[in-house]
Protein backbone atom coordinates (compact mmCIF):
# COMPACT_ATOMS: atom_id res chain seq x y z
CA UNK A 1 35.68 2.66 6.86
CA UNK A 2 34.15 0.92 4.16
CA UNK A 3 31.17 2.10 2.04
CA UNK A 4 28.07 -0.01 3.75
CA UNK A 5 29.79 0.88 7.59
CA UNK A 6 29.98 4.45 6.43
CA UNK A 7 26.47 4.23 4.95
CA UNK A 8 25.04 2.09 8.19
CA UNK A 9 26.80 5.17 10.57
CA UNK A 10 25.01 7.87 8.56
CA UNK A 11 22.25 6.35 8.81
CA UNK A 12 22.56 6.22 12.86
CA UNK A 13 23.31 9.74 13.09
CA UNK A 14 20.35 10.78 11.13
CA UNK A 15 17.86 9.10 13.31
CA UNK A 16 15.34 11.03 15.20
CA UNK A 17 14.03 10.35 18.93
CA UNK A 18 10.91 9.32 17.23
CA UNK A 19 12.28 6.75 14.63
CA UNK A 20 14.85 5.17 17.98
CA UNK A 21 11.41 4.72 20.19
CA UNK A 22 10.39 2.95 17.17
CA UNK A 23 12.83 1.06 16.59
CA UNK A 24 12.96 0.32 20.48
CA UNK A 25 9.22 -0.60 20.57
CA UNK A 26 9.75 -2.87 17.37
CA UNK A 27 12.75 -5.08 19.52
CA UNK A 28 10.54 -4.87 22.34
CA UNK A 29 7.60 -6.78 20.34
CA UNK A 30 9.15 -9.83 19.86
CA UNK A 31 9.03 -10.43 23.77
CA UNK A 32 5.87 -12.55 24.61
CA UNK A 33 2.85 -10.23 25.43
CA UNK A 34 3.07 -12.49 29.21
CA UNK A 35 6.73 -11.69 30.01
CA UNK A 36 6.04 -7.89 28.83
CA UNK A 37 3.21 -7.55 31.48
CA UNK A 38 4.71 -9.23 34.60
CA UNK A 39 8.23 -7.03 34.66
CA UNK A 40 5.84 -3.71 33.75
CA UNK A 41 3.77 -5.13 36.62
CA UNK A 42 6.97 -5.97 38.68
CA UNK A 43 7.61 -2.35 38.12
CA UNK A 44 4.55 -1.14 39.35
CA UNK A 45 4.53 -2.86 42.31
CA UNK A 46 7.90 -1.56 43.00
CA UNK A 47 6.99 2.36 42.41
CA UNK A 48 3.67 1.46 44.55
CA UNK A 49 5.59 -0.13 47.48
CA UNK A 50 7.52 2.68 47.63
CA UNK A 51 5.54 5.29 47.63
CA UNK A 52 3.30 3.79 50.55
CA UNK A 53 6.27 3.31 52.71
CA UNK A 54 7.19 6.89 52.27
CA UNK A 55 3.35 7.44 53.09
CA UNK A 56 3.62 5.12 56.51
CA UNK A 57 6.83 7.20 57.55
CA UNK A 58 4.79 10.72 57.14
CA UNK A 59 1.47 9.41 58.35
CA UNK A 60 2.08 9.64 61.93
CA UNK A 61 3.18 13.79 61.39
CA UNK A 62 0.14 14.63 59.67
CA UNK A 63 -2.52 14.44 61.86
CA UNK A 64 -4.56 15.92 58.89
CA UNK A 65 -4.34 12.56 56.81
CA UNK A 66 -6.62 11.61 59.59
CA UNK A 67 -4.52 7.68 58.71
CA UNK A 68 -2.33 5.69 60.90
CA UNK A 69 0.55 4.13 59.55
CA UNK A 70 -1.15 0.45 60.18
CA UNK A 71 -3.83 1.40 57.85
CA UNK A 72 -1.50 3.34 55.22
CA UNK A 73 0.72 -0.56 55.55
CA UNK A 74 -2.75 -1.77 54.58
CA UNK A 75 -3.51 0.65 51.70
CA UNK A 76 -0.06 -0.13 50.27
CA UNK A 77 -0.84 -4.27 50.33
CA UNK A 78 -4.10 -3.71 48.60
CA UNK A 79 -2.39 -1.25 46.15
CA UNK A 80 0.50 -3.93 45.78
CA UNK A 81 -1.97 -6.54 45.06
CA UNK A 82 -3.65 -4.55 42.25
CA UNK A 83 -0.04 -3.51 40.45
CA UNK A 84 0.92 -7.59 40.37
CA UNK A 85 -2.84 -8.36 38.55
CA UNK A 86 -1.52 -6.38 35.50
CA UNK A 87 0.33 -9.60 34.75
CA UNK A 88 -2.81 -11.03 33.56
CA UNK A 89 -4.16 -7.88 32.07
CA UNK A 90 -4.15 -9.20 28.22
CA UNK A 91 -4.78 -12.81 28.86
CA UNK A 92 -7.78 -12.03 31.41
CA UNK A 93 -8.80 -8.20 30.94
CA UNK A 94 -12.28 -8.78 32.27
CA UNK A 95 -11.18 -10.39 35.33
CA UNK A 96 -8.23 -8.73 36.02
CA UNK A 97 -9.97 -5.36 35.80
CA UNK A 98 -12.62 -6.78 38.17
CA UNK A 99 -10.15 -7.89 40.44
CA UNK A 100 -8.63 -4.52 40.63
CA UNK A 101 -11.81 -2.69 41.25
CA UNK A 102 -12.59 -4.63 43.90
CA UNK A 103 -9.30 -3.71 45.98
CA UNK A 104 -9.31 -0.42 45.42
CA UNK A 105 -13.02 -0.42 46.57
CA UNK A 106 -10.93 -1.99 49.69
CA UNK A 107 -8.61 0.78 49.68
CA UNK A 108 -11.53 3.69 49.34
CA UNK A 109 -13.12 2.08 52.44
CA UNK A 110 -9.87 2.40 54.35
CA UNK A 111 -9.51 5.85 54.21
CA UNK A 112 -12.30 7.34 52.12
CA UNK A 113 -11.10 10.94 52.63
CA UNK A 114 -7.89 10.23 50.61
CA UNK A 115 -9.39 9.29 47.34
CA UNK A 116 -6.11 7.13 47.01
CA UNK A 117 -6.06 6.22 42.76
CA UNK A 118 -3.20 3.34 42.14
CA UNK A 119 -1.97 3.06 39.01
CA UNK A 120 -3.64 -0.29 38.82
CA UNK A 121 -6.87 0.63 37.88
CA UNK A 122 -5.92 3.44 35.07
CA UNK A 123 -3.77 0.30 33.30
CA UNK A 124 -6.77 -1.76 33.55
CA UNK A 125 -9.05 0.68 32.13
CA UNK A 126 -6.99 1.19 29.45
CA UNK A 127 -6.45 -2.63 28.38
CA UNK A 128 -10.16 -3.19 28.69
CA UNK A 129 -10.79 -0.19 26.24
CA UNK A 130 -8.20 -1.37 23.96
CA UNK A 131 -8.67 -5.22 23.46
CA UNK A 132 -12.89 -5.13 23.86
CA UNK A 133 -15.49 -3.54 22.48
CA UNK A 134 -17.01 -0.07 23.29
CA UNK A 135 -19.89 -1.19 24.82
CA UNK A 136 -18.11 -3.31 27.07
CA UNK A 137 -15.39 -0.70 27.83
CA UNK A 138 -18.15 1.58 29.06
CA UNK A 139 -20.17 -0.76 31.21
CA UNK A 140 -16.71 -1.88 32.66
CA UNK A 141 -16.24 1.50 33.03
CA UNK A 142 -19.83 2.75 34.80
CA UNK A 143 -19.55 -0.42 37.26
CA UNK A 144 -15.95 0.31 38.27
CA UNK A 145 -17.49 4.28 39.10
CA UNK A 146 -20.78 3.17 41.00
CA UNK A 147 -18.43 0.17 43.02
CA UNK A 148 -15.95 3.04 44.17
CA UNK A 149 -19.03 5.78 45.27
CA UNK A 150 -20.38 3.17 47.10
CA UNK A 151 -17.51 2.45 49.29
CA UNK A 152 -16.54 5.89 49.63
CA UNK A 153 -20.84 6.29 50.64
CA UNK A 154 -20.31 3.18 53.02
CA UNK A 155 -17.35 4.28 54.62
CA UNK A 156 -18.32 7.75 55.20
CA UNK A 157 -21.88 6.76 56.21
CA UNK A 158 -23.60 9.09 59.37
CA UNK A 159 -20.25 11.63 59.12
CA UNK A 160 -20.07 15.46 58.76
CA UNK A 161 -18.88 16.40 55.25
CA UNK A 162 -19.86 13.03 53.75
CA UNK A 163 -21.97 13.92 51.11
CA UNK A 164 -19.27 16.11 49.50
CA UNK A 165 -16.68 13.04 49.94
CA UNK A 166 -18.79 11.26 48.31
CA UNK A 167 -19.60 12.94 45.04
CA UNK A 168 -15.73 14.24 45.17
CA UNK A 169 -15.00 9.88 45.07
CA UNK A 170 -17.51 10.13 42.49
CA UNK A 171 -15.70 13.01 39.91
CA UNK A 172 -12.32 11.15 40.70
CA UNK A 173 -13.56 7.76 39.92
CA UNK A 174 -15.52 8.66 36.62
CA UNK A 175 -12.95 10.87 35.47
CA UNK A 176 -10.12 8.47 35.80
CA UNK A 177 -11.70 5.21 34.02
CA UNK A 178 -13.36 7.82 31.00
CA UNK A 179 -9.84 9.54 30.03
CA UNK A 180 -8.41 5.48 30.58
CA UNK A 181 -10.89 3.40 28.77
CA UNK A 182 -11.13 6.45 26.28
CA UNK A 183 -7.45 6.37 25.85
CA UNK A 184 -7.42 2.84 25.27
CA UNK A 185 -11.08 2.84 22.47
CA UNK A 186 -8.74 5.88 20.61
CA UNK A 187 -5.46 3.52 20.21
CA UNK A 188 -7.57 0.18 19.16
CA UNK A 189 -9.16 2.10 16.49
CA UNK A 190 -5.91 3.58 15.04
CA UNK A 191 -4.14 -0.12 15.39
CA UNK A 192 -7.36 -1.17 13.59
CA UNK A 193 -6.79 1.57 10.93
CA UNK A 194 -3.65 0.78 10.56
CA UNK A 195 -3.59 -2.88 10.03
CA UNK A 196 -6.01 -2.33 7.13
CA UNK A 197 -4.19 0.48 5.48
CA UNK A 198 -1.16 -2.38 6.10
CA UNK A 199 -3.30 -5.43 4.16
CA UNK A 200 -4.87 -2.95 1.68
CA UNK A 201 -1.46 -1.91 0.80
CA UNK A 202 -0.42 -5.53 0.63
CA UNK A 203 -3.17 -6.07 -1.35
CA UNK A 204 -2.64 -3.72 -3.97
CA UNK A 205 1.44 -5.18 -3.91
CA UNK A 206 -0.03 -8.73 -4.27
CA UNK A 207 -2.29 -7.69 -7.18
CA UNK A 208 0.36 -5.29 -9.22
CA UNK A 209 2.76 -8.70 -8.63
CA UNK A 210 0.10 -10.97 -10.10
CA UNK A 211 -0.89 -8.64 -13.04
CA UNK A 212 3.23 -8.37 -14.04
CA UNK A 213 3.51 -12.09 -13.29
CA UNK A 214 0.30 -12.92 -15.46
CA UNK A 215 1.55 -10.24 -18.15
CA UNK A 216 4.92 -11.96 -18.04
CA UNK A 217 3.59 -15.53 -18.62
CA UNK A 218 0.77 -14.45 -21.21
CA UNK A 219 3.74 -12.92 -22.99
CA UNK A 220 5.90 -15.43 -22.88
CA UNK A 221 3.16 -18.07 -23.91
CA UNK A 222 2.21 -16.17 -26.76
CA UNK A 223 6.01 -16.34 -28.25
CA UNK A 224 6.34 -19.82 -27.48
CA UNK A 225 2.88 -21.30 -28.90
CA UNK A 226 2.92 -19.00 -32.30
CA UNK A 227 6.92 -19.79 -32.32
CA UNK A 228 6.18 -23.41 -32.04
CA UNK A 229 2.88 -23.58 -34.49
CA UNK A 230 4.89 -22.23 -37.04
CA UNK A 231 8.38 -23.41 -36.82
CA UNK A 232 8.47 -27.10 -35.06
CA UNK A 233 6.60 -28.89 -37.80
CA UNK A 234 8.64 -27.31 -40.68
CA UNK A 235 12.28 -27.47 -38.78
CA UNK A 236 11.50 -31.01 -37.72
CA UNK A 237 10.78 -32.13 -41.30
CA UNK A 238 14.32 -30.70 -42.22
CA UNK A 239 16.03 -32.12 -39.80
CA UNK A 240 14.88 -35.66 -41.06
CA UNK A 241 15.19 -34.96 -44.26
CA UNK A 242 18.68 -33.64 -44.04
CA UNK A 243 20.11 -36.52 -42.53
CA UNK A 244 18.54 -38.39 -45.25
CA UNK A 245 20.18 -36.35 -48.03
CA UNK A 246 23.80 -37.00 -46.08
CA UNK A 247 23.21 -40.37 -46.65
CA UNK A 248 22.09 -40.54 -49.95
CA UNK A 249 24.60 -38.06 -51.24
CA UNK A 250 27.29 -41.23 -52.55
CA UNK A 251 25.16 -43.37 -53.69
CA UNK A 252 21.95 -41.85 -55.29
CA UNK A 253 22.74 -38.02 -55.74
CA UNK A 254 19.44 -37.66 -57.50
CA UNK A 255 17.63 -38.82 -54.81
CA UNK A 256 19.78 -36.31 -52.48
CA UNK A 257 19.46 -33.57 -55.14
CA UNK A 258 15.60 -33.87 -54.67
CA UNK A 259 16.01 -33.69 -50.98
CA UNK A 260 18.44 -30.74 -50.98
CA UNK A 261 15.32 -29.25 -53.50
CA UNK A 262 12.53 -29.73 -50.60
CA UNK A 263 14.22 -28.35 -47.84
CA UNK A 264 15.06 -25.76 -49.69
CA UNK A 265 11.42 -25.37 -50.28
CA UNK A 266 10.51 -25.69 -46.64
CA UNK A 267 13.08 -23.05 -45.47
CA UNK A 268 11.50 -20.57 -47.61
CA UNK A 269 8.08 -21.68 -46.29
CA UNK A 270 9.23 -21.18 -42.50
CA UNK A 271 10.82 -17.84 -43.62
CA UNK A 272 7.38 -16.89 -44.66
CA UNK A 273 6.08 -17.82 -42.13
CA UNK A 274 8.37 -16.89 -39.41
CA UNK A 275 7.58 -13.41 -40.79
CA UNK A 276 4.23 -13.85 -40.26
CA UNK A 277 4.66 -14.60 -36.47
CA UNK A 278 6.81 -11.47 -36.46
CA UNK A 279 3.99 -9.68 -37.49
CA UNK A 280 1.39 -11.34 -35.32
CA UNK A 281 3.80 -10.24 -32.22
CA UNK A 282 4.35 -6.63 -32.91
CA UNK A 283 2.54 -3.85 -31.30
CA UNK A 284 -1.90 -4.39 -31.25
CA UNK A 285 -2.98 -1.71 -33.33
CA UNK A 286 -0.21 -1.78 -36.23
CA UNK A 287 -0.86 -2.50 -39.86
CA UNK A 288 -1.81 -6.66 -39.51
CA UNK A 289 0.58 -6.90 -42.69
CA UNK A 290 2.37 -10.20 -40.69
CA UNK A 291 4.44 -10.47 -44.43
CA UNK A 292 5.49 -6.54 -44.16
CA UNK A 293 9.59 -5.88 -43.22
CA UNK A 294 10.22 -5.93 -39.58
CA UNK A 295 11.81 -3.05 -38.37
CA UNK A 296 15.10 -3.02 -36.85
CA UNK A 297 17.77 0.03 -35.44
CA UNK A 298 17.90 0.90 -39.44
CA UNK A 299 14.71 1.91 -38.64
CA UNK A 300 14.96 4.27 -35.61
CA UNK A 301 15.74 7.53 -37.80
CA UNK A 302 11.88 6.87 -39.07
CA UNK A 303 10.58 6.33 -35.51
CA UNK A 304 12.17 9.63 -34.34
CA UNK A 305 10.37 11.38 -37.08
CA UNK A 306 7.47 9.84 -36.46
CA UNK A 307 7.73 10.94 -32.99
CA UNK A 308 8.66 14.41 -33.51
CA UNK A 309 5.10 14.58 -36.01
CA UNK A 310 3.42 13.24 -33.18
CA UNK A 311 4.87 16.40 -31.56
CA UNK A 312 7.41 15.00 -29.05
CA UNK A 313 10.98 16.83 -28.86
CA UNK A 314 13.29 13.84 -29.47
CA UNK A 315 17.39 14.38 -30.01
CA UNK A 316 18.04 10.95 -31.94
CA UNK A 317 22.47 10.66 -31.46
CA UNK A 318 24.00 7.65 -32.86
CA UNK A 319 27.86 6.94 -32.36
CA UNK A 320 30.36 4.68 -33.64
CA UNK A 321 30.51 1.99 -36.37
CA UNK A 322 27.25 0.14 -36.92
CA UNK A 323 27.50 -3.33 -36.01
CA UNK A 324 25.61 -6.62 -37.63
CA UNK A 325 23.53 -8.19 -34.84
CA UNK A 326 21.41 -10.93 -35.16
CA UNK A 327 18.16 -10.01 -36.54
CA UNK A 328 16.67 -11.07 -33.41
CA UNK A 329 18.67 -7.96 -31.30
CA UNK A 330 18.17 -5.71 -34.07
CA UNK A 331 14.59 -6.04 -33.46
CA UNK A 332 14.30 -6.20 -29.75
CA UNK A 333 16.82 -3.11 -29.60
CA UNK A 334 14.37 -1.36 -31.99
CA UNK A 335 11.17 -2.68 -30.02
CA UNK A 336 12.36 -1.23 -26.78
CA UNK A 337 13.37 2.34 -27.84
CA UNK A 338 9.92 2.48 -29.48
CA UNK A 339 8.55 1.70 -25.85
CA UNK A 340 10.69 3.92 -24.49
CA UNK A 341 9.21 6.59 -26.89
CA UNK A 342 5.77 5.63 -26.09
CA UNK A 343 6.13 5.46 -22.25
CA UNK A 344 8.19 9.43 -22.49
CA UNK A 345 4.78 10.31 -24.54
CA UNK A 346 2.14 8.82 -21.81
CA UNK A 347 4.02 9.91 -18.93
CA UNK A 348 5.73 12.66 -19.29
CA UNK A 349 4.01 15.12 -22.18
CA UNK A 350 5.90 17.85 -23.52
CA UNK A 351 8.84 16.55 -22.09
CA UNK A 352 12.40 16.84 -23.78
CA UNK A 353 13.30 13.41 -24.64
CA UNK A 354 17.02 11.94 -25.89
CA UNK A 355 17.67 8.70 -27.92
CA UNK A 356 21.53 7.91 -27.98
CA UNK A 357 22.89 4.64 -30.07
CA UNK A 358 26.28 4.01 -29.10
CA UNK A 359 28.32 1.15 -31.08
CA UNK A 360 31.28 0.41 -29.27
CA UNK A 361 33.78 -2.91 -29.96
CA UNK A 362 32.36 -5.24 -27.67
CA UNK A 363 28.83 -3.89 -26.77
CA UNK A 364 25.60 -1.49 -27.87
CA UNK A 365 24.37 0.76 -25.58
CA UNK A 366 21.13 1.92 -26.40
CA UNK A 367 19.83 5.06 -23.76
CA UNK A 368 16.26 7.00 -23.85
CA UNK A 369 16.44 9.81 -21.24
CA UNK A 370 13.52 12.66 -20.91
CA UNK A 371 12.86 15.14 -18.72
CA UNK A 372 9.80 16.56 -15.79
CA UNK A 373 6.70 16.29 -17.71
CA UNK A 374 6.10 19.62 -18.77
CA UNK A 375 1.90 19.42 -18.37
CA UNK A 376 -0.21 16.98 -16.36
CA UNK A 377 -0.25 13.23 -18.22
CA UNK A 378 -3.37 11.78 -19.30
CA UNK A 379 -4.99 9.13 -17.61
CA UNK A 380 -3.96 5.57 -18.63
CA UNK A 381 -6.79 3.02 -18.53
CA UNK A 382 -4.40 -0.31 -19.25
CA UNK A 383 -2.39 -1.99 -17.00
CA UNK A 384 1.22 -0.60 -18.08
CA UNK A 385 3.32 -3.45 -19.05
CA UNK A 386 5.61 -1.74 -20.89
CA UNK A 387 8.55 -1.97 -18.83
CA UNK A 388 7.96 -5.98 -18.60
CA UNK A 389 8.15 -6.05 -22.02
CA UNK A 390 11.18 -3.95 -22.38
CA UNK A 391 13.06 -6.39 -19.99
CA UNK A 392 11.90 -9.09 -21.29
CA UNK A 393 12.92 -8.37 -24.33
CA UNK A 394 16.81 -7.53 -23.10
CA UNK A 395 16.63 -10.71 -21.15
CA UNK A 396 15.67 -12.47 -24.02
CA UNK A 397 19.15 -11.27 -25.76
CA UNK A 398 21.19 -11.68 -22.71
CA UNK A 399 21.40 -7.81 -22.18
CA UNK A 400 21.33 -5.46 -19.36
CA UNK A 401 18.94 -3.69 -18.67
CA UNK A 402 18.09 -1.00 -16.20
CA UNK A 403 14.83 2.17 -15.91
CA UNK A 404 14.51 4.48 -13.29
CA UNK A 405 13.85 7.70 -12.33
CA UNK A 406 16.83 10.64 -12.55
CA UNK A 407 17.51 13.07 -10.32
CA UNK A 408 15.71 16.48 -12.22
CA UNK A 409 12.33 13.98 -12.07
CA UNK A 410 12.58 12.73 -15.37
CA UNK A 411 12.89 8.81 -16.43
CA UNK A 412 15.52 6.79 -17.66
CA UNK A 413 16.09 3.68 -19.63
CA UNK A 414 19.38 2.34 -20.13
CA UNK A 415 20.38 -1.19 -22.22
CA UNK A 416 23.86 -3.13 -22.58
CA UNK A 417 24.08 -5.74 -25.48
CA UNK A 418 27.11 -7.61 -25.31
CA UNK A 419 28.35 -8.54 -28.73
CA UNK A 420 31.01 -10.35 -29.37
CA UNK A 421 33.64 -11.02 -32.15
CA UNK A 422 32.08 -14.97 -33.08
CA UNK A 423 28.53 -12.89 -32.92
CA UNK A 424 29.82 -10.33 -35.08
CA UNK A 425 30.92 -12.70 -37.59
CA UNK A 426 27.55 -14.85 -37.93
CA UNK A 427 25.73 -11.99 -37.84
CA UNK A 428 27.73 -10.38 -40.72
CA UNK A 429 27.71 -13.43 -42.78
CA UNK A 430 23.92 -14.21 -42.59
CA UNK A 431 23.28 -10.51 -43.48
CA UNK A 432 25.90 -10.30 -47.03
CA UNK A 433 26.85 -13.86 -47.48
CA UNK A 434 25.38 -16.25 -49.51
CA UNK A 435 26.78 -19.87 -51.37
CA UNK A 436 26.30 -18.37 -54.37
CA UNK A 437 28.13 -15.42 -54.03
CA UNK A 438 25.23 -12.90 -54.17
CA UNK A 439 24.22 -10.00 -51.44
CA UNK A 440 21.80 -10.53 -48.81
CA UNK A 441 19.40 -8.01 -50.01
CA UNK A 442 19.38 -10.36 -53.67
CA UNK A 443 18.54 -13.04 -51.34
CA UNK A 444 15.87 -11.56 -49.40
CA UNK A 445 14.08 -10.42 -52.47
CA UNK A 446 14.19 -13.87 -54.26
CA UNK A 447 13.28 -15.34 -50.56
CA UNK A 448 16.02 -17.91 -50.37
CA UNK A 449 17.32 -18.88 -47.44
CA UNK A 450 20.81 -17.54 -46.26
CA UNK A 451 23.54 -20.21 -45.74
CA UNK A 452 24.78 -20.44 -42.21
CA UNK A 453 27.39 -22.16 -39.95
CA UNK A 454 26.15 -25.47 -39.14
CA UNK A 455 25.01 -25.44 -35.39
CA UNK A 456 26.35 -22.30 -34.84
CA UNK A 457 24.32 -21.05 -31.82
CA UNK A 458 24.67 -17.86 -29.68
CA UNK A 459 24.88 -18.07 -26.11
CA UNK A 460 24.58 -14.91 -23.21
CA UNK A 461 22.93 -13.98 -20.27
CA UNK A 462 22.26 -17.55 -19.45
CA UNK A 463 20.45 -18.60 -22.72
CA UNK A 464 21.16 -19.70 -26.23
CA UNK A 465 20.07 -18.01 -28.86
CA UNK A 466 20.06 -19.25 -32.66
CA UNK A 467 23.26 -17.29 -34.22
CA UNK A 468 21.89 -15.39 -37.25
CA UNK A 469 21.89 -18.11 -40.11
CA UNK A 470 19.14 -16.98 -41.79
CA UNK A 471 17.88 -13.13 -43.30
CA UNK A 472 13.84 -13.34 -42.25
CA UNK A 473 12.55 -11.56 -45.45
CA UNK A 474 13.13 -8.10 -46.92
CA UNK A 475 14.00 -6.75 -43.36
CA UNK A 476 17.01 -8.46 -42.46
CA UNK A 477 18.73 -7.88 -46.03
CA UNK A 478 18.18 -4.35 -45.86
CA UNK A 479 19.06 -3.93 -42.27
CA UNK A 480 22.15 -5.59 -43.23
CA UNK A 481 23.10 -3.41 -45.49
CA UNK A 482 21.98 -0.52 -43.65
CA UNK A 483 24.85 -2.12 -41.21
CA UNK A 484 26.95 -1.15 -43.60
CA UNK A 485 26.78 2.77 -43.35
CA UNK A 486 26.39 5.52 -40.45
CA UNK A 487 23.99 7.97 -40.23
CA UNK A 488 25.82 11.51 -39.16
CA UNK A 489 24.16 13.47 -41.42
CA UNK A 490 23.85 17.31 -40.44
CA UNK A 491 21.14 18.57 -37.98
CA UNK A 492 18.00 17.93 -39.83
CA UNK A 493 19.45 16.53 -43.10
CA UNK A 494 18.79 12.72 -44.26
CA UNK A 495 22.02 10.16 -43.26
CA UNK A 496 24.70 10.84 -45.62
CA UNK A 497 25.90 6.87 -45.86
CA UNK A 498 29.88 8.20 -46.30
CA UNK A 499 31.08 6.36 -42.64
CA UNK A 500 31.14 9.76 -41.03
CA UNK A 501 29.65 10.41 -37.09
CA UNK A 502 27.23 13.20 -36.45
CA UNK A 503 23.93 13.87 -34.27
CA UNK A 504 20.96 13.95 -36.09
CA UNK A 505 18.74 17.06 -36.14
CA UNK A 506 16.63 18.43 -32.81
CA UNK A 507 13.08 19.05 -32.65
């Protein structure tokens, strides 16, 4: 048996008599409310045929019935009548409950000692207390109880014992149609109840759906318009004047020599500016300094301390060889541990939390596990985007990307970066490459733009990304060359930079 059949079985056996009725009542909805009432009616009339035919037979042997069989055959008609009127008891209940009343009124006359109650008129009751209003249930109610005294007081008019008939008709008829319509006032108000707990619920779904939705668009429009501002003028200009300079490089090298010169200028300009956007994007609050270095996983021993002085108990492992990544996954990998940091803080205080960096040869793993939250979290006023932005940021790198909660109560977020070899390579020649010969932290400092690949673009998870041509300021040099060492320094101890693996210090 295969996993889902196995699952679908379980889930069978598990089942409670309560859950199948459910279940049965659910199927059972999708018949039209019209076919529903005629075979329950059908039924009826059935049960009530039957049980005035056993009533005919036994009639004639009980002289204390004080009924002949002729007017029991009479009783059942009447009694018939009223169990095939439930067919019309949700498109009509006014009339149909009328209806009813009236032939069991017939029926009371008959044989007025009996106090005969059908089914009929307790179903009726019931519908008009559940599809009308109160008021009208109870009127409904009051004139279906005086109609049925008063043929019981007609009927027994001038005999011995009739007063107490009569106020017996009375306690039957009142207390049938109360419990009925009551019945029927008690399950409208809980359907009511629970078709607005159903549409606030919705509600609340719809909004949370439109606040991520809005979150993910403001997000996403606040990349694209700053990345646009500051890059399309500048790149466009070097594209045009590029292909001028591979023209003019025969014939006039001067001429291309002075090109070569200005886009050379402009690249440093969108470098500079580029970093400024950076800076504009990162987290409100921070320093404003859009020129400062943007962080990247060099950075994440500094984060963990600067968690641990917040007071948090963070266990910061890193394994395997440090690869180059484009600067643009080195600082979403870096962006969403930080979250991940922040979110173990808000929502789960005191909390043991664990930060794991795993290189391996053709991915990154990058893991932030904590614990039960340890004392009650704070309130948090905002709207908690933070796990929109973490998977926006892994879709923005093609990687996979997965938060939940674990087993012991705790929370877990997990990311896959695929790298691969071509990736690799870009990434490690934009980070210690240059024409000239020089390192990539030499060219950060002097601001010169790195030498790439000509078109060399990145593509995963559906998207292209720009392969790493360029080193965007002091950050990407030194993250580069941070690349180039592992930190397995002993518990507590700074990174030791000699290629060895070991777990930094605990809290």
């Amino acid at each position: 048996m295969t996993a889902p059949a196995e699952q679908g079985a379980a889930a069978r056996r598990k089942r409670t008599p309560g859950e199948r009725l459910d279940r049965a009542l659910s199927r059972l909805r999708t018949v039209p409310p019209l076919v529903r009432d005629a075979v329950f009616a059908a039924a009826v009339a059935a049960v009530t045929s039957g049980m005035y035919a056993v009533l005919a037979e036994l009639a004639p042997a009980e002289p204390s019935l004080q009924v002949t069989s002729a007017e029991v055959w009479t009783m059942g008609a009447l009694a018939t009548a009223q169990a095939l009127l439930l067919c019309f008891r949700r498109v009509r209940p006014g009339l149909c409950m009328a209806a009813i009343v009236v032939l069991q009124a017939g029926i009371i006359a008959i044989a007025p000692q009996i106090m005969a109650q059908g089914i009929g008129p307790a179903v009726a009751a019931y519908t008009i207390g559940s599809l009308t209003t109160a008021r009208f249930t109870a009127g409904a109610a009051a004139a279906a109880v005086v109609l049925e005294t008063g043929a019981s007081a007609g009927a027994t008019w001038g005999e011995p014992g009739a007063a107490v008939t009569v106020l017996n008709q009375f306690g039957s008829s009142a207390l049938l149609y109360a419990a009925a319509a009551f019945v029927g006032v008690y399950i409208a108000a809980r359907r009511r109840n629970r078709d607005l707990a159903r549409e606030r619920s919705e509600q609340v779904l719809r909004a949370a759906r439109e606040r991520a939705e809005s979150a993910i668009l403001a997000e996403r429009s606040r990349i694209a318009r700053e990345l646009h501002d500051v890059a399309a003028h500048h790149l466009s200009g070097m594209v045009i004047q590029a292909a001028a300079v591979e023209r003019l490089i025969d014939r006039d090298p001067a001429a291309a020599r002075e090109g070569a010169a200005w886009i050379r200028s402009q690249g440093k300009e969108t470098l500079a500016n580029l970093r400024q956007v950076v800076g504009l994007l990162r987290d409100r609050g921070g320093s404003g300094d859009g020129n400062a270095p943007v962080p990247g996983l060099s950075a994440l021993d500094a984060l963990v301390e600067e968690s641990r002085r917040l007071g948090d108990d963070v266990t910061f492992v890193r394994e395997g060889e440090p690869l180059a990544l484009p600067p643009i996954a080195d600082i979403s990998l870096y962006r969403i541990a930080q979250q991940a940091l922040t979110n173990a803080r808000q929502h789960a205080p005191g909390a043991a939390v664990r930060l794991r960096l795993t290189y391996e040869p053709h991915h990154v793993d990058l893991e932030a596990a904590n614990g039960r939250p340890q004392r009650e979290p704070a309130v948090v006023e905002h709207g908690g985007t933070g796990l929109v932005g973490m998977r926006e940021r892994a879709d923005l790198v093609g990687a996979e990307f997965d938060a939940g909660p674990t087993g012991d109560g705790g929370w877990n977020v997990h990311l896959r970066l695929p790298v691969r070899e071509a990736d690799r390579e870009r990434a490690a020649f934009a980070g210690h490459a240059r024409p000239d010969g020089g390192d990539a932290a030499e060219t950060a400092r002097s601001g010169d733009p790195v030498a790439a690949e000509p078109g060399a673009r990145r593509r995963s998870g559906g998207g292209e990304l720009p392969a790493a041509s360029a080193a965007v300021g002091e950050r990407s040099g030194a993250s580069a060359a941070d690349g180039r060492r592992t930190d397995r320094a002993a518990p507590g101890s700074e990174p030791s930079g000699d290629g060895s693996t070991s777990e930094t210090g605990e809290r």
